[in-house]
Protein backbone atom coordinates (compact mmCIF):
# COMPACT_ATOMS: atom_id res chain seq x y z
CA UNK A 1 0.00 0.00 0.00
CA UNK A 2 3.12 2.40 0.97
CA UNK A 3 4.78 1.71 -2.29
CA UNK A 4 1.21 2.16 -4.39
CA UNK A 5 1.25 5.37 -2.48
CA UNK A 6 4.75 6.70 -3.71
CA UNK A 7 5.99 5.89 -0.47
CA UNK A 8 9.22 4.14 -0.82
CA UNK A 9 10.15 0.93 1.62
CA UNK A 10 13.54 1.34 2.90
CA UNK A 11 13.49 -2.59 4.71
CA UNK A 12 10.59 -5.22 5.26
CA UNK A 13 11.48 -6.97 8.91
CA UNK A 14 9.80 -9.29 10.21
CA UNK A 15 11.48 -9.63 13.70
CA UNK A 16 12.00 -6.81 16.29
CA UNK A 17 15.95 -7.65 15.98
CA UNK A 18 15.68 -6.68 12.46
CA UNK A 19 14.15 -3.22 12.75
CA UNK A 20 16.71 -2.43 15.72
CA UNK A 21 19.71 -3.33 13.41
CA UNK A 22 18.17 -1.37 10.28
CA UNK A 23 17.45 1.71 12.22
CA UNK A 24 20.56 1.72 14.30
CA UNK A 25 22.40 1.34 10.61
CA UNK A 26 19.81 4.05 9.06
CA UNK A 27 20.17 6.47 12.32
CA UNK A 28 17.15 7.49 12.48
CA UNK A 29 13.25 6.71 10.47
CA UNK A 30 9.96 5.65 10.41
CA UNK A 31 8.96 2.36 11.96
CA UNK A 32 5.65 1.02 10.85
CA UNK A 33 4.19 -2.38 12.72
CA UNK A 34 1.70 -4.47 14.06
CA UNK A 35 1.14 -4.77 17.57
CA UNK A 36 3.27 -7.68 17.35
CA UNK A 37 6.32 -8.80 16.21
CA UNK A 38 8.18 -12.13 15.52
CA UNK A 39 10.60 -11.68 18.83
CA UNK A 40 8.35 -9.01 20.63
CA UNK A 41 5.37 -6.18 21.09
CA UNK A 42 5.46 -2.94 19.23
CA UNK A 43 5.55 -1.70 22.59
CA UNK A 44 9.36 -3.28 23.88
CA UNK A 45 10.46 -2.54 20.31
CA UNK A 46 9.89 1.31 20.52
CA UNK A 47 11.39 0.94 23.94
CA UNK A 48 14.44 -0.78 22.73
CA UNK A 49 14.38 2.48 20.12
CA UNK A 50 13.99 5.25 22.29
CA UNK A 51 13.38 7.94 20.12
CA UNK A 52 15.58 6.96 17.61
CA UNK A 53 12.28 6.42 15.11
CA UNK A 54 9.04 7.59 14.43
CA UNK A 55 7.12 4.55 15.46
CA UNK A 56 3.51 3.75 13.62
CA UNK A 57 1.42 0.99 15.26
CA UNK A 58 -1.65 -0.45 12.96
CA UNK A 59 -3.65 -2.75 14.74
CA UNK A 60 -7.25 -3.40 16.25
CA UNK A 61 -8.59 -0.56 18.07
CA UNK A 62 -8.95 -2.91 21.13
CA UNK A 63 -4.92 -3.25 21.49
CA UNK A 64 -4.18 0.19 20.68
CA UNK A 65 -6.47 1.19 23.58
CA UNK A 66 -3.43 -1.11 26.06
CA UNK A 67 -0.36 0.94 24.49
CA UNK A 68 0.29 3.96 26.26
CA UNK A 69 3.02 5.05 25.26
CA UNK A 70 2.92 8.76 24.02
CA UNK A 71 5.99 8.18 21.64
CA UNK A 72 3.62 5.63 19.82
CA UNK A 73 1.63 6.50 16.48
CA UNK A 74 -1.18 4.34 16.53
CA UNK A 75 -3.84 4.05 14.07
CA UNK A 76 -7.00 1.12 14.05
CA UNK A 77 -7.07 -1.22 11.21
CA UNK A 78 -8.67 -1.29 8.45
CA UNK A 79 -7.27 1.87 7.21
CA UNK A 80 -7.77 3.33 3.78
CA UNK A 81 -4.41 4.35 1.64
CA UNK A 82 -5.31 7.78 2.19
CA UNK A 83 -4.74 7.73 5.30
CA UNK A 84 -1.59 5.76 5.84
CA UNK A 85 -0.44 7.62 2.98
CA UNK A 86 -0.94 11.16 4.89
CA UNK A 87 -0.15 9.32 8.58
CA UNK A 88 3.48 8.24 7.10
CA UNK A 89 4.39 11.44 5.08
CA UNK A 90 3.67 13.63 8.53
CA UNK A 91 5.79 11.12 10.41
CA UNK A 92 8.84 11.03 7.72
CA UNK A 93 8.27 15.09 8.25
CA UNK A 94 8.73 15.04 12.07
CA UNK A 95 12.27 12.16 11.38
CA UNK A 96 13.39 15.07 9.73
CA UNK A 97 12.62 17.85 11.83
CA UNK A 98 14.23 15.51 14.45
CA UNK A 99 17.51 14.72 12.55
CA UNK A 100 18.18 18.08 12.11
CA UNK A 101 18.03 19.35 15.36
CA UNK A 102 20.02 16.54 16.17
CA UNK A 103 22.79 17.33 13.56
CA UNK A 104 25.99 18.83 15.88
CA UNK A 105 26.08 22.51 15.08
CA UNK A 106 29.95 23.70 14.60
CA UNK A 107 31.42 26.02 17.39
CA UNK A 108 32.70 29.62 16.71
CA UNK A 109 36.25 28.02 16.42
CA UNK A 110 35.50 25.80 13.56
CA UNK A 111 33.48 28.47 11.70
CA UNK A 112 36.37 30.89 11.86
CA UNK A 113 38.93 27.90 10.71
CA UNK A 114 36.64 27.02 7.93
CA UNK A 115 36.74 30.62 7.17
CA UNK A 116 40.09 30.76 6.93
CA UNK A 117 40.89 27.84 4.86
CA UNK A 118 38.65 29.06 2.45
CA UNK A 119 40.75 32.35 2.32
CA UNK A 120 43.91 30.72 2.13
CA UNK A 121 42.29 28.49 -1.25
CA UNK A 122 40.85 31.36 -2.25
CA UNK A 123 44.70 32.88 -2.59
CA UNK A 124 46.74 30.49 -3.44
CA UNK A 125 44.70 28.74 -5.56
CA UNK A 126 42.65 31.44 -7.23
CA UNK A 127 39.09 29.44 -6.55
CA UNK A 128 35.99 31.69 -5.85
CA UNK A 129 34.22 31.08 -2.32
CA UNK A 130 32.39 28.59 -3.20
CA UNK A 131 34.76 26.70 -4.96
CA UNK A 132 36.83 26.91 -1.85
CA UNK A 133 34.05 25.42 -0.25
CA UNK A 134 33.27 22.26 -2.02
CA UNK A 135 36.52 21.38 -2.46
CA UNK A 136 36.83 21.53 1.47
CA UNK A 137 33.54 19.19 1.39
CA UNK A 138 35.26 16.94 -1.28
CA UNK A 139 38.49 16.38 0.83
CA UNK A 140 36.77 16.07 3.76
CA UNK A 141 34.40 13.12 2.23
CA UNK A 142 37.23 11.68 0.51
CA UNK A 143 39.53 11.06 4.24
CA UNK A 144 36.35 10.89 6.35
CA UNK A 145 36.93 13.51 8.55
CA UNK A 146 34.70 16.42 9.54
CA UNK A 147 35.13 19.72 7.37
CA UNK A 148 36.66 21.74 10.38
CA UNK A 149 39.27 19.28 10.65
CA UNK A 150 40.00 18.93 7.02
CA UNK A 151 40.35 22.95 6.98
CA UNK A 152 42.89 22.68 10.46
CA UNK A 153 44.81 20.52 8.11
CA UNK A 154 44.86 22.70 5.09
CA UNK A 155 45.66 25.78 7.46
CA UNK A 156 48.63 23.89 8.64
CA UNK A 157 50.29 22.87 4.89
């Protein structure tokens, strides 16, 4: 129904162990279950998450009314596509929301050396700001290392 929707499917698990390795490996997402899994309730899995997912419950109205945990989505089967379709795309909304809030913001410190590095590329290598940029972005994808410490290491050539 998801994918019908233009909702793509990321992982189909069938076991609670499953959808804790996926989202630990994804970081972050949106969970979407019965009340019941393989290995255990919706209920211990979006404990065993804490808050790293957006956790959707579909299930009989009579064992959504025992969950009561306010970190749980729940919505009472049947459901039409309309409204799994809208119920998903607000949660995949609030993952992001979430992951960005989450995302370390740089200190003053690694502004200004970022800053700098691009001045120094700028010079001695003629690029325009933005050029100094990405190729700050490239290098630092390329050795894995955050962009403040790829421009420390520039800085010190």
């Amino acid at each position: 129904m998801l994918e019908r929707s233009g909702i793509p499917v990321r992982f189909r698990c069938r076991s609670g162990a499953e959808v804790l390795r996926a989202v630990k490996n994804m970081g972050s997402g949106v969970v979407i279950c019965g009340h019941k899994l393989t290995d255990m309730s919706a209920g211990q899995l979006a404990h065993e998450l804490h808050g790293m997912a957006k956790f959707l419950v579909l299930a009989k109205q009579s064992l959504l009314e025992l969950m009561d945990d306010p970190d749980i989505f729940k919505l009472p089967i049947p459901i039409s596509a309309a409204e799994l379709r809208g119920s998903v795309n607000i949660l995949i909304q609030l993952d992001e929301i979430t992951a960005r809030a989450q995302t370390p913001q740089r200190t003053e410190e690694e502004v200004e050396m970022i800053r700098r590095a691009k001045e120094l590329l700028m010079e001695s290598r003629g690029f325009t700001e933005a050029q100094a940029h990405r190729y700050l972005q490239k290098r630092s994808m390329e050795t894995g290392t955050k962009l403040s410490e790829t421009a420390r290491q520039i800085l010190e050539m």
